[in-house]
N, C-alpha and C. Protein backbone atom coordinates (compact mmCIF):
# COMPACT_ATOMS: atom_id res chain seq x y z
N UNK A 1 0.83 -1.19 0.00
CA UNK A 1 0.00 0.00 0.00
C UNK A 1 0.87 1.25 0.00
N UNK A 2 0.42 1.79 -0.56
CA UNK A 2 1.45 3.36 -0.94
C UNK A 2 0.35 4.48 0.16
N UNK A 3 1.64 5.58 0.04
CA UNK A 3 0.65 6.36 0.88
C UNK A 3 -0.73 7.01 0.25
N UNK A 4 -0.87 7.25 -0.61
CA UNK A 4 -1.75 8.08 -1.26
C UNK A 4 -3.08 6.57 -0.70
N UNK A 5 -3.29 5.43 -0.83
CA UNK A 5 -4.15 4.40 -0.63
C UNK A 5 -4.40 4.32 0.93
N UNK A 6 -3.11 4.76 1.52
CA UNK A 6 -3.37 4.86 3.15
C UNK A 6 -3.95 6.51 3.25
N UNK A 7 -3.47 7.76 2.38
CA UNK A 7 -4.47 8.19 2.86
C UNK A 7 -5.93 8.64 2.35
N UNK A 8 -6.65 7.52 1.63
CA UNK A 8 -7.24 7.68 0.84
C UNK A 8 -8.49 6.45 1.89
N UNK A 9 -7.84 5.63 2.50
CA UNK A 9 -8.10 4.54 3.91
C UNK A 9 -8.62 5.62 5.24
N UNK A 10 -7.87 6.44 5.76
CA UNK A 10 -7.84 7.09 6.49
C UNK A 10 -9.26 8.18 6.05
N UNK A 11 -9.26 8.93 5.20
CA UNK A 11 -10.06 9.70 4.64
C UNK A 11 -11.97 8.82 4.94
N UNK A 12 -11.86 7.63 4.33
CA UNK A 12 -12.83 6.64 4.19
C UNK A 12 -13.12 6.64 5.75
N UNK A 13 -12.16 5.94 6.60
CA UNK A 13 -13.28 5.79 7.83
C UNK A 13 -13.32 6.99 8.53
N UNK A 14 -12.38 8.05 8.59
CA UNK A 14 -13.08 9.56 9.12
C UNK A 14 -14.00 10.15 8.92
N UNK A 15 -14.65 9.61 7.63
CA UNK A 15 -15.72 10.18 7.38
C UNK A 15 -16.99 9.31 7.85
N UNK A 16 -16.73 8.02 7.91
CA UNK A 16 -18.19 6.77 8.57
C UNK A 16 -18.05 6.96 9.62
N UNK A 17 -16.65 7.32 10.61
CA UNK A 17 -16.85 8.15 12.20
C UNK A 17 -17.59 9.20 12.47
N UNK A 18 -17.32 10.58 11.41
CA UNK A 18 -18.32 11.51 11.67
C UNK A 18 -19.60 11.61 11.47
N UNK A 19 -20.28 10.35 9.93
CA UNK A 19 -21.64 10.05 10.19
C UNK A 19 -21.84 9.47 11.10
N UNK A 20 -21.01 8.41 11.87
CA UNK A 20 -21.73 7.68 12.87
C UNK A 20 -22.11 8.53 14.25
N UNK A 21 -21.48 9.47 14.06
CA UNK A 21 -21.30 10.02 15.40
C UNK A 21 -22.10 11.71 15.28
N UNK A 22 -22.67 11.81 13.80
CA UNK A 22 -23.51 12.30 13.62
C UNK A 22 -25.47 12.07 13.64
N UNK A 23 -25.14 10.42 13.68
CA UNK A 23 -26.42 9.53 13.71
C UNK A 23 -26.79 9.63 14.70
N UNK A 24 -25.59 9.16 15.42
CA UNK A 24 -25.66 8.82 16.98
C UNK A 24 -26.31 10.16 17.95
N UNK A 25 -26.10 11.83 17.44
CA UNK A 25 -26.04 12.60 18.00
C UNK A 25 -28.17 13.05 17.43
N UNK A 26 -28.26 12.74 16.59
CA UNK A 26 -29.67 12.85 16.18
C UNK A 26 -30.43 11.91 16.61
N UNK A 27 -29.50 10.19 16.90
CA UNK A 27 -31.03 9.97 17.46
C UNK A 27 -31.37 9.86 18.89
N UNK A 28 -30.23 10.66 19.67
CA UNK A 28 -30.24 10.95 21.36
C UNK A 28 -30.88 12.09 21.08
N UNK A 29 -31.27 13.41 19.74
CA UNK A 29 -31.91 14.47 20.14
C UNK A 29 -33.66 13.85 19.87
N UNK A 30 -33.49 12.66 19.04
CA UNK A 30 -35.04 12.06 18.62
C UNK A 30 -35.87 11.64 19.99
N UNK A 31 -34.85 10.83 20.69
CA UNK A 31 -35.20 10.35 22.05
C UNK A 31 -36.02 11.04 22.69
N UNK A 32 -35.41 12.21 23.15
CA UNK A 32 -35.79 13.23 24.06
C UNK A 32 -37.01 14.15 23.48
N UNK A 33 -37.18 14.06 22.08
CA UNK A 33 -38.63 14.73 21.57
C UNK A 33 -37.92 15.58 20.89
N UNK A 34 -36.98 16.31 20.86
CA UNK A 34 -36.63 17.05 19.66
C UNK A 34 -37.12 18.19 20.22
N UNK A 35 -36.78 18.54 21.49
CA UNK A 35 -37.34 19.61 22.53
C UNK A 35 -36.57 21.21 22.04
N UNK A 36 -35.89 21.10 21.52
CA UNK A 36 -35.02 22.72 21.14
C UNK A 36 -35.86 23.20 19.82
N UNK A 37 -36.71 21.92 18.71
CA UNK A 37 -37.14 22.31 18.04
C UNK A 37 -38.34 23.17 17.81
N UNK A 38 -39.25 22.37 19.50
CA UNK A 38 -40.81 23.23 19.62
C UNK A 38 -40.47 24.47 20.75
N UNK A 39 -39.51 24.95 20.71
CA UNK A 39 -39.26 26.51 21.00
C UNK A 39 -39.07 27.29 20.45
N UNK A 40 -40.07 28.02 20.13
CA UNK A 40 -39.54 29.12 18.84
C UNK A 40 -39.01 30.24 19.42
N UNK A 41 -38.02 30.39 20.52
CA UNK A 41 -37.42 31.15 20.79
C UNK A 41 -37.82 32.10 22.33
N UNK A 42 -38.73 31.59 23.07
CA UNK A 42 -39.23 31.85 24.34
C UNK A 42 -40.42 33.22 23.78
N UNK A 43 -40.69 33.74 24.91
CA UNK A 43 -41.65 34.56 24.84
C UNK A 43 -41.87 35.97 23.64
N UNK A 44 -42.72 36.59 23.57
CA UNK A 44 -43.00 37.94 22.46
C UNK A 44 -41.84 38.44 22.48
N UNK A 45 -41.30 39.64 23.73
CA UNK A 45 -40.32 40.30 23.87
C UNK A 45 -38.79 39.68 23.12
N UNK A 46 -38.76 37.92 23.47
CA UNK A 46 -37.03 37.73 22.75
C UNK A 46 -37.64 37.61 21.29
N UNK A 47 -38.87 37.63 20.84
CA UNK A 47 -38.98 37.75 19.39
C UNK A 47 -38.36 38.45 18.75
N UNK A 48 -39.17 39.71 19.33
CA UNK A 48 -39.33 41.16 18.95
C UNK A 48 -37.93 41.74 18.85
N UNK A 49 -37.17 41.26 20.11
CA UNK A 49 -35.57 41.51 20.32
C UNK A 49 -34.51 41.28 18.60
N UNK A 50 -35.28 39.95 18.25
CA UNK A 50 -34.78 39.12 17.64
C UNK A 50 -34.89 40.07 15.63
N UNK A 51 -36.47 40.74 15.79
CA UNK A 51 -36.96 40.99 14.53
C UNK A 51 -35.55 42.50 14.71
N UNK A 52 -35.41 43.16 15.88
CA UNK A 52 -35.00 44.62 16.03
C UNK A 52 -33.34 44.24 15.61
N UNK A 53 -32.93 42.91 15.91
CA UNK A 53 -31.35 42.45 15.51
C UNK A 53 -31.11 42.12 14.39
N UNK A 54 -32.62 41.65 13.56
CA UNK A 54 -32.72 41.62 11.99
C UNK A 54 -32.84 42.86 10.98
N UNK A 55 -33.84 43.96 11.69
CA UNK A 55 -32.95 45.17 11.10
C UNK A 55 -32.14 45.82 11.16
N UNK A 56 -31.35 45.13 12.12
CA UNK A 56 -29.63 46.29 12.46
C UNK A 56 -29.08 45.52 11.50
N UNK A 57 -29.16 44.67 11.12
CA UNK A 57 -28.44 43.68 10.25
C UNK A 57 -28.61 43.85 8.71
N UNK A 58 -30.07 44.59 8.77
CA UNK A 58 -29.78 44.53 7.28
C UNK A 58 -30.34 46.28 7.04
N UNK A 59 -29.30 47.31 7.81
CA UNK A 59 -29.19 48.02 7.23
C UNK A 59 -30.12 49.69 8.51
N UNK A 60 -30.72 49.21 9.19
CA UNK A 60 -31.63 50.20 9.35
C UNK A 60 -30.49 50.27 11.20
N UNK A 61 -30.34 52.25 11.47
CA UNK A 61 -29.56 52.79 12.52
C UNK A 61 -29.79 51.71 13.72
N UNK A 62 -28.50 52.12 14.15
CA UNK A 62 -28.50 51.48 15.41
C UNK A 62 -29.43 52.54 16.41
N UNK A 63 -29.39 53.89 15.80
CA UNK A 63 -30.54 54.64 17.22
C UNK A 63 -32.11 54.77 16.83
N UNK A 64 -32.18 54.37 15.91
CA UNK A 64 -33.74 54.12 15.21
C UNK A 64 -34.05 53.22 15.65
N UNK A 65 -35.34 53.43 16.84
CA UNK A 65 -35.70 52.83 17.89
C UNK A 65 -37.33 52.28 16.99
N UNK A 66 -37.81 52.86 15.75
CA UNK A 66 -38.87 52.45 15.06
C UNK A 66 -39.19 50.93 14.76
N UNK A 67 -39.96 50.32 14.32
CA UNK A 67 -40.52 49.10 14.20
C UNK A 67 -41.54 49.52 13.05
N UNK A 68 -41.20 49.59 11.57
CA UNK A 68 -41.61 50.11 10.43
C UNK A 68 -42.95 49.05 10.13
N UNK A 69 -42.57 47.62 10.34
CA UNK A 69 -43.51 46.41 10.02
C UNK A 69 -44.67 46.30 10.81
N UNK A 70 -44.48 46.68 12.21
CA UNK A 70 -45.64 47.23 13.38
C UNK A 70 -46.32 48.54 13.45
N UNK A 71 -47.79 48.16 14.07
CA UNK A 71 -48.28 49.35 13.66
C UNK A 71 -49.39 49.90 12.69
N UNK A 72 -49.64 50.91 12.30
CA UNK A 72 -50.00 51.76 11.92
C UNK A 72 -49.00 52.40 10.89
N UNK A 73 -49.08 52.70 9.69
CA UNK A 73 -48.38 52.99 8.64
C UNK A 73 -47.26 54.33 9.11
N UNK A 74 -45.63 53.71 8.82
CA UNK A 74 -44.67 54.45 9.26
C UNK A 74 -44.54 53.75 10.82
N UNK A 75 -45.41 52.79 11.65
CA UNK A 75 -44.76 52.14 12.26
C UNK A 75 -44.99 52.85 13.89
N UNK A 76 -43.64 52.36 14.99
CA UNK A 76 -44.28 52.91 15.89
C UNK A 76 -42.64 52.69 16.59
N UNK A 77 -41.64 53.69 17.59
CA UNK A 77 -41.03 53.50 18.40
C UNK A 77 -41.22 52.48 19.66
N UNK A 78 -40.30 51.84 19.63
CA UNK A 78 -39.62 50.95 20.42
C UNK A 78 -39.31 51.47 21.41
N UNK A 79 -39.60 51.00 22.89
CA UNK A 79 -38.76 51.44 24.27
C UNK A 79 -37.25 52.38 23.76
């Protein structure tokens, strides 16, 4: 065996380790109900937190305390 076949060996089961141990890690989250999935993120407020970190992100001031999508047309200030 030459090296390129050893590492071509090596390559092969590193990768059936990380599915296995990727299987293994999904079906201990199946077990348990898949509990991280039916949280959509706790209550209104970490939503809302969540929508106000989606427009800093795509573009709108960090001191523009508005909520353009809420509201009444033009929206409504935020705490």
């Amino acid at each position: 065996m030459g090296t390129a076949e050893n590492g071509a060996a090596a390559w092969k089961s590193d990768l059936v380790l990380a599915l296995l141990a990727a299987l293994l890690a999904l079906a201990a989250d199946a077990w348990t109900g898949f509990g991280q999935l039916t949280d959509a993120g706790g209550d209104n407020d970490n939503l809302l937190r969540l929508v106000e970190v989606r427009d800093l992100l795509a573009g709108q001031g960090w001191f523009d305390l508005h909520q353009y999508r809420m509201g009444l047309e033009g929206g409504f200030v935020m705490h």
